[in-house]
Protein backbone atom coordinates (compact mmCIF):
# COMPACT_ATOMS: atom_id res chain seq x y z
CA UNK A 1 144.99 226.51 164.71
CA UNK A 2 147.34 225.73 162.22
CA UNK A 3 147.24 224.83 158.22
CA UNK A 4 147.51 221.91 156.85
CA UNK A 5 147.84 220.42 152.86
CA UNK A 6 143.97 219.53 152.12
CA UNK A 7 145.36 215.64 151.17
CA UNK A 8 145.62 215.13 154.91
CA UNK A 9 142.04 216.44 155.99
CA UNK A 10 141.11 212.84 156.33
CA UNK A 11 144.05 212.13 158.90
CA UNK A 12 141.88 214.78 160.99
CA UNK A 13 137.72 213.85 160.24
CA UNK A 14 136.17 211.12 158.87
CA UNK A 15 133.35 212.37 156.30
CA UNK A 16 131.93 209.43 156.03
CA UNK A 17 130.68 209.61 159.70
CA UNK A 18 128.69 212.94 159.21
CA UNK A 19 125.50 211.09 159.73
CA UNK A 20 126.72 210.67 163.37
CA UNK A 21 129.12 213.86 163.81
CA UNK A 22 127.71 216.40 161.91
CA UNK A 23 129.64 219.22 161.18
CA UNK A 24 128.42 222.95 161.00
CA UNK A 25 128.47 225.30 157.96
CA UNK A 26 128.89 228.99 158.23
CA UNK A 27 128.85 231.91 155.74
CA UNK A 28 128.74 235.36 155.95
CA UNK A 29 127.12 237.68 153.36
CA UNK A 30 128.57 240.76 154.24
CA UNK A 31 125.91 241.45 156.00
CA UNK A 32 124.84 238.76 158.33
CA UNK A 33 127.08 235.32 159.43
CA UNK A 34 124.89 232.36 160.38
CA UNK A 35 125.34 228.70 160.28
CA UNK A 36 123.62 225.41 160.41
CA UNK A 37 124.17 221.54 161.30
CA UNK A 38 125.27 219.55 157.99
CA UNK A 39 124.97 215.85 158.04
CA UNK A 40 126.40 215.42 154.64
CA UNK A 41 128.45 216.69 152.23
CA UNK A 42 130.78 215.70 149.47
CA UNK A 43 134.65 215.58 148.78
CA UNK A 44 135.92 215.18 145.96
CA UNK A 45 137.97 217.32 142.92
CA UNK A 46 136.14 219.72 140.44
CA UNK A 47 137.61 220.89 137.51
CA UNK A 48 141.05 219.72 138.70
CA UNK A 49 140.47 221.48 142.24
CA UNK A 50 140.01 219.81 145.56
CA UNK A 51 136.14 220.22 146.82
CA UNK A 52 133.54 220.33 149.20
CA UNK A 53 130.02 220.24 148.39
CA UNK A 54 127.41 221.48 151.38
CA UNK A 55 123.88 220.95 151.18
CA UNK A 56 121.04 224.05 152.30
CA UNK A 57 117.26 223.45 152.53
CA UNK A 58 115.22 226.25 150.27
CA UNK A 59 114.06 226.44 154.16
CA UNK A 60 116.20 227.41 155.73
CA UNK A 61 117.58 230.70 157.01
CA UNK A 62 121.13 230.28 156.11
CA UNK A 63 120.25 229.71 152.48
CA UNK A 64 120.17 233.61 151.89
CA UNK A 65 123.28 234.19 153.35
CA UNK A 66 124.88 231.54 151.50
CA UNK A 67 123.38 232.27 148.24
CA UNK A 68 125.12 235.97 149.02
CA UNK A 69 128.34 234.99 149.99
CA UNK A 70 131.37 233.91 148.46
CA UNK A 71 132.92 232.03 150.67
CA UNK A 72 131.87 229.15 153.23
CA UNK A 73 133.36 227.11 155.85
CA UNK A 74 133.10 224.24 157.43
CA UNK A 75 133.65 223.56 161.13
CA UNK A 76 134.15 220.03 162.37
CA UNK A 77 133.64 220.01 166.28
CA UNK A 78 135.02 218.16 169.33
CA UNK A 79 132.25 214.91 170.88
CA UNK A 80 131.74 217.41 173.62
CA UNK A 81 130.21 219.80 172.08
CA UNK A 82 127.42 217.91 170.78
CA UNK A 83 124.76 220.12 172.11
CA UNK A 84 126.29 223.49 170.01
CA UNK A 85 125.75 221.06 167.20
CA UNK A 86 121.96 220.54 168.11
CA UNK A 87 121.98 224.02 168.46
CA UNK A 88 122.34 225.05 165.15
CA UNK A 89 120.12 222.37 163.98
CA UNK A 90 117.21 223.03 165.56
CA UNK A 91 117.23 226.72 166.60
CA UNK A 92 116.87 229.51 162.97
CA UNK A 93 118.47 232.47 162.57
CA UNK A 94 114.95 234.17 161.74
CA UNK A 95 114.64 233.58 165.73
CA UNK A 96 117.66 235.12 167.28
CA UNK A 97 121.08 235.74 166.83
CA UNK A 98 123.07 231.57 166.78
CA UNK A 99 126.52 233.47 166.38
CA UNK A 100 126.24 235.29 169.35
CA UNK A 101 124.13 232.93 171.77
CA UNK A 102 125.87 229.84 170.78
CA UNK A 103 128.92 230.76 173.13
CA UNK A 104 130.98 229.96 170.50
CA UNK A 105 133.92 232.00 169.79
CA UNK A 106 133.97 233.57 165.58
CA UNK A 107 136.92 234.41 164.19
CA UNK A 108 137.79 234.56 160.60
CA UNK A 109 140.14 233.49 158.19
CA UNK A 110 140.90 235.89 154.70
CA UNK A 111 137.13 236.94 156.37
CA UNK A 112 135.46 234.01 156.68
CA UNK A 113 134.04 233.00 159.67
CA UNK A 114 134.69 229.79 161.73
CA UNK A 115 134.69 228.95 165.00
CA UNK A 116 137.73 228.90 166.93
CA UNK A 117 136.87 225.58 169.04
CA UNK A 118 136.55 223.42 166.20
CA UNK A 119 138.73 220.54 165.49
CA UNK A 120 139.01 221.20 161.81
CA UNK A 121 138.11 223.80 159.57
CA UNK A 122 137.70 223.50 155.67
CA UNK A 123 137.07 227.32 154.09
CA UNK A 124 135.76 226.73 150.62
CA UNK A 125 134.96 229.39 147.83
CA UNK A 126 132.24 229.25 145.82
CA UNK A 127 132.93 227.65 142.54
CA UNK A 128 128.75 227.19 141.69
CA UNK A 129 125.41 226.42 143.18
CA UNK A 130 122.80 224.08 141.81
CA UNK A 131 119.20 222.74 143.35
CA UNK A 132 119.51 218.96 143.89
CA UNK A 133 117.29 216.97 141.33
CA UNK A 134 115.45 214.99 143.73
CA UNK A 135 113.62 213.55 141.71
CA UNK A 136 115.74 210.56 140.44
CA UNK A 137 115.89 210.23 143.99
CA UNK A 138 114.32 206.94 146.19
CA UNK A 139 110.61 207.07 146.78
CA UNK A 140 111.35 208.02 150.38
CA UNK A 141 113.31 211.10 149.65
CA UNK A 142 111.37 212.40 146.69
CA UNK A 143 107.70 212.11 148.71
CA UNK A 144 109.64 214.42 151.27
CA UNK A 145 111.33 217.07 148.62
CA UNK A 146 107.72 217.12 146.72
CA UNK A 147 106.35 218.39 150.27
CA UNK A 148 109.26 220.30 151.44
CA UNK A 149 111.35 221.27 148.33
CA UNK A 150 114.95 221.07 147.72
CA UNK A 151 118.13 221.67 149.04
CA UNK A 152 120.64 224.10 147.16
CA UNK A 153 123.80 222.32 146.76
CA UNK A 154 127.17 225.04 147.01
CA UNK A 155 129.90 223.79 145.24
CA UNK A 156 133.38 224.83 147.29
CA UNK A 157 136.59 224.87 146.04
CA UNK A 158 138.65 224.04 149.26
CA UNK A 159 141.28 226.55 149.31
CA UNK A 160 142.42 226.38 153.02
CA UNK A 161 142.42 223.92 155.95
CA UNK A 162 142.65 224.40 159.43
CA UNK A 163 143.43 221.90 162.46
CA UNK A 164 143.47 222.59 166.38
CA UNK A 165 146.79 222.01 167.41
């Protein structure tokens, strides 16, 4: 893979497509690496950096490792692998091991995992973490945070960017 200036991410993904290529987040805590499928996200600049913004469900397994890490990253995949992607959206960490059955290949960047098949790569570090307010949310959303609680948002200055070549 090779670097590229973060103003020309968008030459490589399309983040307003998410919805229908999802992307999929990995951290590592030291400890453990997992990931999940993200549908959304944000881009942006915070306090004069350039940013991504990842969303984790109180649910989910990730969330500790996220909440212990200090770095993320964010793996945009090729159409074909489509089913890695359902993967790591429907299968939790709590049940086995999705870094070593995904047949995926992890590597790392300044230590922080990604996968080496992906398309693009954003590595992010943590700048904060906040729990979405979902309650100025629609009526739709909010019925479904009141019974399932919120997602964490994690805040990621985007300090590196990588593209298959």
């Amino acid at each position: 893979m090779k670097e590229i200036k973060v103003e020309n991410l968008f030459q490589y993904i399309n983040p307003m497509k998410l919805n229908t290529e999802p992307a999929i987040a990995l951290a590592s805590d030291g400890k453990e690496t997992n990931g999940l499928t993200i549908g959304w996200a944000e881009f942006g600049r915070l306090w004069r950096k350039p940013a991504m913004t990842v969303y984790v469900h109180k649910a989910r397994y990730s969330k500790h490792i996220f909440d212990g890490a200090d770095y993320y990253s964010v793996c945009f995949m090729e159409p074909e692998q489509k089913n890695v992607l359902g993967y790591f959206g429907t299968v939790s960490g709590r049940d086995e091991n999705k870094m070593k059955n995904c047949g995926l290949t992890v590597l790392e960047e300044d230590g922080v995992p990604y996968f080496a098949e992906s398309r693009a790569v954003v590595i992010c570090r943590i700048m904060g973490r906040n729990d979405f307010d979902a309650f100025s949310c629609d009526d739709g959303v909010k019925e479904w945070y009141l019974k399932d609680g919120v997602h964490t948002l994690y805040h990621g200055e985007i300090i590196k960017v990588l593209v298959k070549e």
